[in-house]
PDB file of N, CA and C in Angstrom:
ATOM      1  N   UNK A   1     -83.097-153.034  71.306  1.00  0.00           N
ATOM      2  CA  UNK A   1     -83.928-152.548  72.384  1.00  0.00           C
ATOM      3  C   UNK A   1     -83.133-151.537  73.208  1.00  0.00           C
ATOM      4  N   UNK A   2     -84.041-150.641  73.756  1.00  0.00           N
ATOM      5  CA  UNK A   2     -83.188-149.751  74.159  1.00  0.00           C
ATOM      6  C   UNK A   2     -83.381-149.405  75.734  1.00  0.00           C
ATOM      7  N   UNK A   3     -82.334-149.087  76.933  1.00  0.00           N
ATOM      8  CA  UNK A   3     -82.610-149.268  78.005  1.00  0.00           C
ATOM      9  C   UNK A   3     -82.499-147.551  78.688  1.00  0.00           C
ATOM     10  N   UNK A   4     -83.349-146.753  77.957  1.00  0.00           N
ATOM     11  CA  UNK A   4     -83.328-145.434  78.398  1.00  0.00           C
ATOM     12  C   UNK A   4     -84.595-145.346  79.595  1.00  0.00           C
ATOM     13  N   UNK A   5     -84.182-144.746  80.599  1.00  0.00           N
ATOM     14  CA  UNK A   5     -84.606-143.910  81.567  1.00  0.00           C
ATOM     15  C   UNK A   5     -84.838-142.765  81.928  1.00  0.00           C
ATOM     16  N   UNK A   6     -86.275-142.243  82.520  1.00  0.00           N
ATOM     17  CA  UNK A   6     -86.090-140.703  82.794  1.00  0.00           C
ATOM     18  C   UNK A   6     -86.346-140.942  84.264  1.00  0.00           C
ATOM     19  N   UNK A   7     -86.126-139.879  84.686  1.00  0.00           N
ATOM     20  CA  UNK A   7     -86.391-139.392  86.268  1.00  0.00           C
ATOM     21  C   UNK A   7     -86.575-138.247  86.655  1.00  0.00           C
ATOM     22  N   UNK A   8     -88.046-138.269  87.193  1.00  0.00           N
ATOM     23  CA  UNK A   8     -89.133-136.699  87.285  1.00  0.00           C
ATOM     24  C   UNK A   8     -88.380-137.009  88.837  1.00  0.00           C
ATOM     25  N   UNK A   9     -88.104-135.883  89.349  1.00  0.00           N
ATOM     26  CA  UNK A   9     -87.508-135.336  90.594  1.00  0.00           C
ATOM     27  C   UNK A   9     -88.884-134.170  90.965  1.00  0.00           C
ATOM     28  N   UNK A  10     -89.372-135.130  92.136  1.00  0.00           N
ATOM     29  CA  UNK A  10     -90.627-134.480  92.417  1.00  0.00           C
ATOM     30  C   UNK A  10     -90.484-133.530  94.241  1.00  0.00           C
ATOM     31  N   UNK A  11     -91.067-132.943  94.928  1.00  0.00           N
ATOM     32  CA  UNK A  11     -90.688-132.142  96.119  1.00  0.00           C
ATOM     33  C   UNK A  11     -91.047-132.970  97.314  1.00  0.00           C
ATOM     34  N   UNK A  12     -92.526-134.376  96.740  1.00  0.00           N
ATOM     35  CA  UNK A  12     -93.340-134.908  97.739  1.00  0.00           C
ATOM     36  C   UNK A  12     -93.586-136.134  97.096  1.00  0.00           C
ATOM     37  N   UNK A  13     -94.090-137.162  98.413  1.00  0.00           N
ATOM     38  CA  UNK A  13     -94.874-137.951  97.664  1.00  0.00           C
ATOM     39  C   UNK A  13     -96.128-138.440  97.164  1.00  0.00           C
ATOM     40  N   UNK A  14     -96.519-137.192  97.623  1.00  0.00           N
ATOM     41  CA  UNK A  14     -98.023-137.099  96.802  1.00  0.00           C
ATOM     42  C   UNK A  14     -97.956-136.371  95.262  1.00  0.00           C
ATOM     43  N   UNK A  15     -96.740-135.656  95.196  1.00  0.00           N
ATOM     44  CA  UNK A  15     -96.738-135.367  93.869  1.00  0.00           C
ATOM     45  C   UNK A  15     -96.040-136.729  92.288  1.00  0.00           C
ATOM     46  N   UNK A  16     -95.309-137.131  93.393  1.00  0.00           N
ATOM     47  CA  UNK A  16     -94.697-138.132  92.944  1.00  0.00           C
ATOM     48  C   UNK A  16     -95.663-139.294  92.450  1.00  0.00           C
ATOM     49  N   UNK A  17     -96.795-139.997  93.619  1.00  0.00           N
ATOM     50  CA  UNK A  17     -97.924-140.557  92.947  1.00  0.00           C
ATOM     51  C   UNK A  17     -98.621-139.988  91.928  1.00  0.00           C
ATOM     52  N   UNK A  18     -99.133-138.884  92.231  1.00  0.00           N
ATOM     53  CA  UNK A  18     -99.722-138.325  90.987  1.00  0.00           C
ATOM     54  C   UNK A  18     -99.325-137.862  89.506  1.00  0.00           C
ATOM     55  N   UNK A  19     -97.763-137.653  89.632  1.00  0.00           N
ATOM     56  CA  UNK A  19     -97.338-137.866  88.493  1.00  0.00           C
ATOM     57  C   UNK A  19     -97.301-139.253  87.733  1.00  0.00           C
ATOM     58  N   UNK A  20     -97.191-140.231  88.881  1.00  0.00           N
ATOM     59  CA  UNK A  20     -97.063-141.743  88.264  1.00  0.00           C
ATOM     60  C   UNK A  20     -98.521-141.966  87.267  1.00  0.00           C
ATOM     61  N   UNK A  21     -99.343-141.576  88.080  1.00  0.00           N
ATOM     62  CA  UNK A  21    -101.236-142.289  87.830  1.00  0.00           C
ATOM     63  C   UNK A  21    -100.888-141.282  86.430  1.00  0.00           C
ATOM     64  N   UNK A  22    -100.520-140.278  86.497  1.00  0.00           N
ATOM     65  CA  UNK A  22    -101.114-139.232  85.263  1.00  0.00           C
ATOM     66  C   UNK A  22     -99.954-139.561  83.900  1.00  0.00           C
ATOM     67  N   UNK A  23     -98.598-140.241  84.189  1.00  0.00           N
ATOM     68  CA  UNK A  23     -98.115-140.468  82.814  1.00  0.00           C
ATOM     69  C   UNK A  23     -98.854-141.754  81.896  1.00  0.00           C
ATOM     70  N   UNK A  24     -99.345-142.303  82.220  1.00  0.00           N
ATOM     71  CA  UNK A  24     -99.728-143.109  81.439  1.00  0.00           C
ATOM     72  C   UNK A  24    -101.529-142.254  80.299  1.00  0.00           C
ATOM     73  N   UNK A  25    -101.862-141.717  81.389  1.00  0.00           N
ATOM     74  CA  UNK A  25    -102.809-141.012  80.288  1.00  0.00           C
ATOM     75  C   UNK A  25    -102.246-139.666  79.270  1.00  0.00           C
ATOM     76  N   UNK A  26    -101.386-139.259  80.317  1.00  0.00           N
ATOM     77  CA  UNK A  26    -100.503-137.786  79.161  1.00  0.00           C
ATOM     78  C   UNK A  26     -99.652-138.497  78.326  1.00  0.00           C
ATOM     79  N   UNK A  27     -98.772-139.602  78.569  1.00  0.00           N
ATOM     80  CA  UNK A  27     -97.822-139.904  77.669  1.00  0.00           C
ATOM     81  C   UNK A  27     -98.081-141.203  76.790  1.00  0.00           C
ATOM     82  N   UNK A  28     -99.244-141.769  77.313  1.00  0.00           N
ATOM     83  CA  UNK A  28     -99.239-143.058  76.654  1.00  0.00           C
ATOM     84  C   UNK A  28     -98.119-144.275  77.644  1.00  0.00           C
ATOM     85  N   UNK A  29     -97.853-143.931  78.861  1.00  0.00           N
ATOM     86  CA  UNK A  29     -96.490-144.831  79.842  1.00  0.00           C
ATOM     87  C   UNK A  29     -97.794-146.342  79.847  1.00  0.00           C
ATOM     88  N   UNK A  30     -97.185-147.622  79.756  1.00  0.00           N
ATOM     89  CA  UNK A  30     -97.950-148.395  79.435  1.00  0.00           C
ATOM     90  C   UNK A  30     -97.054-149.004  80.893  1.00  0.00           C
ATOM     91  N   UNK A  31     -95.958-149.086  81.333  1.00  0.00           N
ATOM     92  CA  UNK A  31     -94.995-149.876  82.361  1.00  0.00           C
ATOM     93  C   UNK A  31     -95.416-149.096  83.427  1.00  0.00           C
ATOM     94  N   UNK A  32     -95.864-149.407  84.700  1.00  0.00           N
ATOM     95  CA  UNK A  32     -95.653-148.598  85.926  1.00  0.00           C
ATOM     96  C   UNK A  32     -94.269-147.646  86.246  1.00  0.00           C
ATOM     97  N   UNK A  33     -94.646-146.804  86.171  1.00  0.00           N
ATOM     98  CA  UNK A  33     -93.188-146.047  86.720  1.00  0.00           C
ATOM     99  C   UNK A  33     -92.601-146.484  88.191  1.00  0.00           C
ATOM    100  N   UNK A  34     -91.233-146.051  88.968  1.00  0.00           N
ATOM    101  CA  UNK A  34     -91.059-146.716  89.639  1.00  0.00           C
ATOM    102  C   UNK A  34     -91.171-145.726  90.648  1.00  0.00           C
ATOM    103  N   UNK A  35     -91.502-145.505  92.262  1.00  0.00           N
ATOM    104  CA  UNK A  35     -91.295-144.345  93.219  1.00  0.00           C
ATOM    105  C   UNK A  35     -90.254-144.513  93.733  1.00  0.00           C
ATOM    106  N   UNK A  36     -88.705-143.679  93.933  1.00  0.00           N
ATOM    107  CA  UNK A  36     -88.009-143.800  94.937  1.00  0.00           C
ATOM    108  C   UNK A  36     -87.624-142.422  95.562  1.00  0.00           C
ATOM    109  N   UNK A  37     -88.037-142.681  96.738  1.00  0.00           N
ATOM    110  CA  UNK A  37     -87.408-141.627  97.920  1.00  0.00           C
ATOM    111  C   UNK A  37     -86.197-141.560  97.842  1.00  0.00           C
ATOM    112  N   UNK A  38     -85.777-140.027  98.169  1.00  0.00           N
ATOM    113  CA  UNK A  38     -84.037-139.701  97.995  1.00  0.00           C
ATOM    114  C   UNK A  38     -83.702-138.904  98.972  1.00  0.00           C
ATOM    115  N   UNK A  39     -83.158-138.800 100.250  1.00  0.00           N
ATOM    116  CA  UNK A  39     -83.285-137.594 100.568  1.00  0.00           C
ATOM    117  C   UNK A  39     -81.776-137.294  99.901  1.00  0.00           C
ATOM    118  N   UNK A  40     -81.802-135.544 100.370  1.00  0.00           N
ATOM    119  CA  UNK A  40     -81.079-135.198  99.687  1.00  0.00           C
ATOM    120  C   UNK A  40     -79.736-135.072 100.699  1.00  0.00           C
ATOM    121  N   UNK A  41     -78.318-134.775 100.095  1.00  0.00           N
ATOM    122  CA  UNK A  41     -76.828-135.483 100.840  1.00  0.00           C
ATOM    123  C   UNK A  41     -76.731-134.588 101.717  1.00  0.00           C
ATOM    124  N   UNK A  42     -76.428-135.382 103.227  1.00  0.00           N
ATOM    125  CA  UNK A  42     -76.530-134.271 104.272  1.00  0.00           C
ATOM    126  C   UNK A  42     -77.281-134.230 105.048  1.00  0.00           C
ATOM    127  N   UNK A  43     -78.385-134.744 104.707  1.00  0.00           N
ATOM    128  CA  UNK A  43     -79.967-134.110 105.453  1.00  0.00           C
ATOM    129  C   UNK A  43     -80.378-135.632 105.723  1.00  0.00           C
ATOM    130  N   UNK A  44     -80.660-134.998 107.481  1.00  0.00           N
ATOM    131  CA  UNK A  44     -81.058-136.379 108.153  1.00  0.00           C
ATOM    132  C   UNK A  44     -82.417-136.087 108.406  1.00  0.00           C
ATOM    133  N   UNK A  45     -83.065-135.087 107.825  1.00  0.00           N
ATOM    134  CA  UNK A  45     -84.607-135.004 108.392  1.00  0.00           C
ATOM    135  C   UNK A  45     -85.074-135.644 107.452  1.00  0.00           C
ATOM    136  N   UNK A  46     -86.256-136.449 107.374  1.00  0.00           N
ATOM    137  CA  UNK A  46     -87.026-136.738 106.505  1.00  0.00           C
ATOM    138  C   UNK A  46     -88.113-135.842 105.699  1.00  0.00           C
ATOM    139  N   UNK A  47     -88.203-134.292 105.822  1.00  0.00           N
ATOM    140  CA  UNK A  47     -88.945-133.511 105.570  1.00  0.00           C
ATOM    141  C   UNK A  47     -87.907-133.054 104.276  1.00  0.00           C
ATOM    142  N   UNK A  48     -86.642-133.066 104.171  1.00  0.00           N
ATOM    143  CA  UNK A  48     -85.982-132.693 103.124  1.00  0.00           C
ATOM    144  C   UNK A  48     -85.828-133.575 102.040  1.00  0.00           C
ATOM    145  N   UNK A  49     -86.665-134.793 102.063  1.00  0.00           N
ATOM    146  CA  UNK A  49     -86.608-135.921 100.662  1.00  0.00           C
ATOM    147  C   UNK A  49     -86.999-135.343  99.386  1.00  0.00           C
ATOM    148  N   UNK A  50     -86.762-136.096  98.244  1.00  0.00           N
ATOM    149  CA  UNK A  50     -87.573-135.614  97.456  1.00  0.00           C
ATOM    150  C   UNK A  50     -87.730-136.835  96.851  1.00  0.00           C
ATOM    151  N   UNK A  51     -88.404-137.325  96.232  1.00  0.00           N
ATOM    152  CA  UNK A  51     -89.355-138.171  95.412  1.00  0.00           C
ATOM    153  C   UNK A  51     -89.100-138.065  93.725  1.00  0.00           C
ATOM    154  N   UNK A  52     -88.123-139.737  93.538  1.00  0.00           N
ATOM    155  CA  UNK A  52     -88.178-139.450  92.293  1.00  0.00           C
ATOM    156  C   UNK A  52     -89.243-140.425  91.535  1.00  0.00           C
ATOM    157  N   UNK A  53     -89.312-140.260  90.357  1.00  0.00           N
ATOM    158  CA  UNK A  53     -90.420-140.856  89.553  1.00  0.00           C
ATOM    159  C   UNK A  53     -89.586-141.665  88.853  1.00  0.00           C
ATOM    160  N   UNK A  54     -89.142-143.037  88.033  1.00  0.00           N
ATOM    161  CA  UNK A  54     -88.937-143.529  87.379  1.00  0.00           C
ATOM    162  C   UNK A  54     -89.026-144.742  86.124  1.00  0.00           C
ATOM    163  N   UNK A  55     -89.009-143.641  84.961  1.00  0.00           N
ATOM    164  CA  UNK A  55     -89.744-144.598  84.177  1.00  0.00           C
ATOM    165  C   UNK A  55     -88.794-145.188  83.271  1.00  0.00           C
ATOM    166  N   UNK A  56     -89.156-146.372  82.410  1.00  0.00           N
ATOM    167  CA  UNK A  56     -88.667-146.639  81.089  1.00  0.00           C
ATOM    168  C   UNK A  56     -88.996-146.207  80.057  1.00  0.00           C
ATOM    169  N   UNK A  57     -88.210-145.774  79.033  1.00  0.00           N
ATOM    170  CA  UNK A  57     -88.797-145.472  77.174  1.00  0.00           C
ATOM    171  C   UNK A  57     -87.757-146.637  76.348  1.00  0.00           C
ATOM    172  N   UNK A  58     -88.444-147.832  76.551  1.00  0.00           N
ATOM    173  CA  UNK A  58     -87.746-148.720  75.504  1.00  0.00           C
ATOM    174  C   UNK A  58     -87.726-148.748  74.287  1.00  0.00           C
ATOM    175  N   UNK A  59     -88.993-147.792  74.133  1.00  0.00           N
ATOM    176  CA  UNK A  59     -88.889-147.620  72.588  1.00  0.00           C
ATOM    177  C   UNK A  59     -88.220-145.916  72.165  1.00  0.00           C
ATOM    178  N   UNK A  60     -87.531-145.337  73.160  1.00  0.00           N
ATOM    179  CA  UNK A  60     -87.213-144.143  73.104  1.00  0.00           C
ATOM    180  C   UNK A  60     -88.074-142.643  72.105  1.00  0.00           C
ATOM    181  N   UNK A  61     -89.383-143.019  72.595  1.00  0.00           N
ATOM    182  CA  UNK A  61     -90.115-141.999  71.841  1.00  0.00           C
ATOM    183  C   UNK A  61     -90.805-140.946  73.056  1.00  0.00           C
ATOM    184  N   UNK A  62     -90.539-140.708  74.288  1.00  0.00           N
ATOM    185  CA  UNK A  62     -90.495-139.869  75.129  1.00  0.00           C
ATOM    186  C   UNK A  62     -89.561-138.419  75.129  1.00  0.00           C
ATOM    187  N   UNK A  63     -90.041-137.586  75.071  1.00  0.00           N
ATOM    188  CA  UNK A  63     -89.063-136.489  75.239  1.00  0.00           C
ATOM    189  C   UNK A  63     -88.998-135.985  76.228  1.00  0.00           C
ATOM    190  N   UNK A  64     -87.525-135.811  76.553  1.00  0.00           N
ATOM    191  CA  UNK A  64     -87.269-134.845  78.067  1.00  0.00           C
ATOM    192  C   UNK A  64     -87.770-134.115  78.340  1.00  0.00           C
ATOM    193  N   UNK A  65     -87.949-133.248  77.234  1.00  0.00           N
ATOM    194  CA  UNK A  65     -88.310-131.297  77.456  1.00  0.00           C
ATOM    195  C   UNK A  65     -89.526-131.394  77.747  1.00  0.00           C
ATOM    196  N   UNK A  66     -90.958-132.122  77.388  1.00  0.00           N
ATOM    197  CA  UNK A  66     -92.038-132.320  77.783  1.00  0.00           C
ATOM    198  C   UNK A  66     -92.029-133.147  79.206  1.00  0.00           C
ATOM    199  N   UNK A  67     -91.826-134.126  79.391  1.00  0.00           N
ATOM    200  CA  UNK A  67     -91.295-134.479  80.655  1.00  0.00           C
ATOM    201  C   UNK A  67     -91.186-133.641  81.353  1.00  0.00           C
ATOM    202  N   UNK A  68     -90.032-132.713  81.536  1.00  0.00           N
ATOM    203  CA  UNK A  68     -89.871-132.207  82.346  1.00  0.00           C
ATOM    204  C   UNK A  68     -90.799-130.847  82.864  1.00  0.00           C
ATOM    205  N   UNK A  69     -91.477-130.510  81.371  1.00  0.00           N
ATOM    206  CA  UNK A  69     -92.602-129.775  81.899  1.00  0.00           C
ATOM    207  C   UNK A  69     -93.790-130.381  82.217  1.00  0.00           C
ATOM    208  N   UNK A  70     -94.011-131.569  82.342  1.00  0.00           N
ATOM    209  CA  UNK A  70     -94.730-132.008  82.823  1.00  0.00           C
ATOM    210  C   UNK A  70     -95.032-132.179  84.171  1.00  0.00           C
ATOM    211  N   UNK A  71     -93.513-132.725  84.711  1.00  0.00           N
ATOM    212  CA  UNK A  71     -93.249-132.374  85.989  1.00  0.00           C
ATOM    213  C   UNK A  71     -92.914-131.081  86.912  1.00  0.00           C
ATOM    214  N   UNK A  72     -93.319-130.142  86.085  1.00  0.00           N
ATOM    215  CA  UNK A  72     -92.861-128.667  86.661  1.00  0.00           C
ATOM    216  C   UNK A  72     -94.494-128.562  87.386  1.00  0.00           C
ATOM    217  N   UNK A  73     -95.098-129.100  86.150  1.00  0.00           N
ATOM    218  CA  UNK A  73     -96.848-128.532  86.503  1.00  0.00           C
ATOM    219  C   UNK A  73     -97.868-129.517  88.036  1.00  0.00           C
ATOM    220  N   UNK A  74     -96.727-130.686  88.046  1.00  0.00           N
ATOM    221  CA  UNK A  74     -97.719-131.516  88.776  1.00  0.00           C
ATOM    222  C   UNK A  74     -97.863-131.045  89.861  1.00  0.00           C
ATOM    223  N   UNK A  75     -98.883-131.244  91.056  1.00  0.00           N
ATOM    224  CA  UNK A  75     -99.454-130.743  92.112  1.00  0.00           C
ATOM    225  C   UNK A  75    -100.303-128.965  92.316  1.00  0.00           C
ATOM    226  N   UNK A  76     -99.783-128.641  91.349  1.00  0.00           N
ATOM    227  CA  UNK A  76    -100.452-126.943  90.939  1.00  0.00           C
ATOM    228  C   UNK A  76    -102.223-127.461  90.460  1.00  0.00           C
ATOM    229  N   UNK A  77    -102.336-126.083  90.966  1.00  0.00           N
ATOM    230  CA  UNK A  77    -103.752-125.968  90.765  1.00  0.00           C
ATOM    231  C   UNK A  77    -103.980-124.942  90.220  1.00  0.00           C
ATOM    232  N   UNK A  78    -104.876-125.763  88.618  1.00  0.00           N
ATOM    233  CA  UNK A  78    -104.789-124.901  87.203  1.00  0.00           C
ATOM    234  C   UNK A  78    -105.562-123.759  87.760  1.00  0.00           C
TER     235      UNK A  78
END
């Protein structure tokens, strides 16, 4: 079994939900992904967080490169 992880690094957390709700229909994600807030080192405002997404691929059949364009596209309006 395998204990691989990805992490969509999102700008918000509305993008961050919506990436969560939408991997399971684009990728087939069957596990809830996980939300964690990050801000970034340095920054005491809370307007500078960013929102990561985190999922499991235990069966390691997820690919990064889609992933990550996946997460390039979320919150845009096609």
């Amino acid at each position: 079994m395998s204990d691989v992880r990805h992490v969509l690094v999102l700008p918000d957390r509305d993008a961050a939900e919506e990436a969560a709700a939408a991997l399971g229909e684009r990728f087939g994600v069957a596990e809830e992904p996980r939300l964690v807030r990050d801000a970034l080192a340095g920054e005491d405002d809370a307007e500078d967080a960013q929102w990561l997404v985190v999922l499991r691929d235990v069966e390691g059949r997820l690919d990064p490169e889609e992933l990550d364009s996946f997460a390039g596209g979320v919150g845009r309006v096609a």
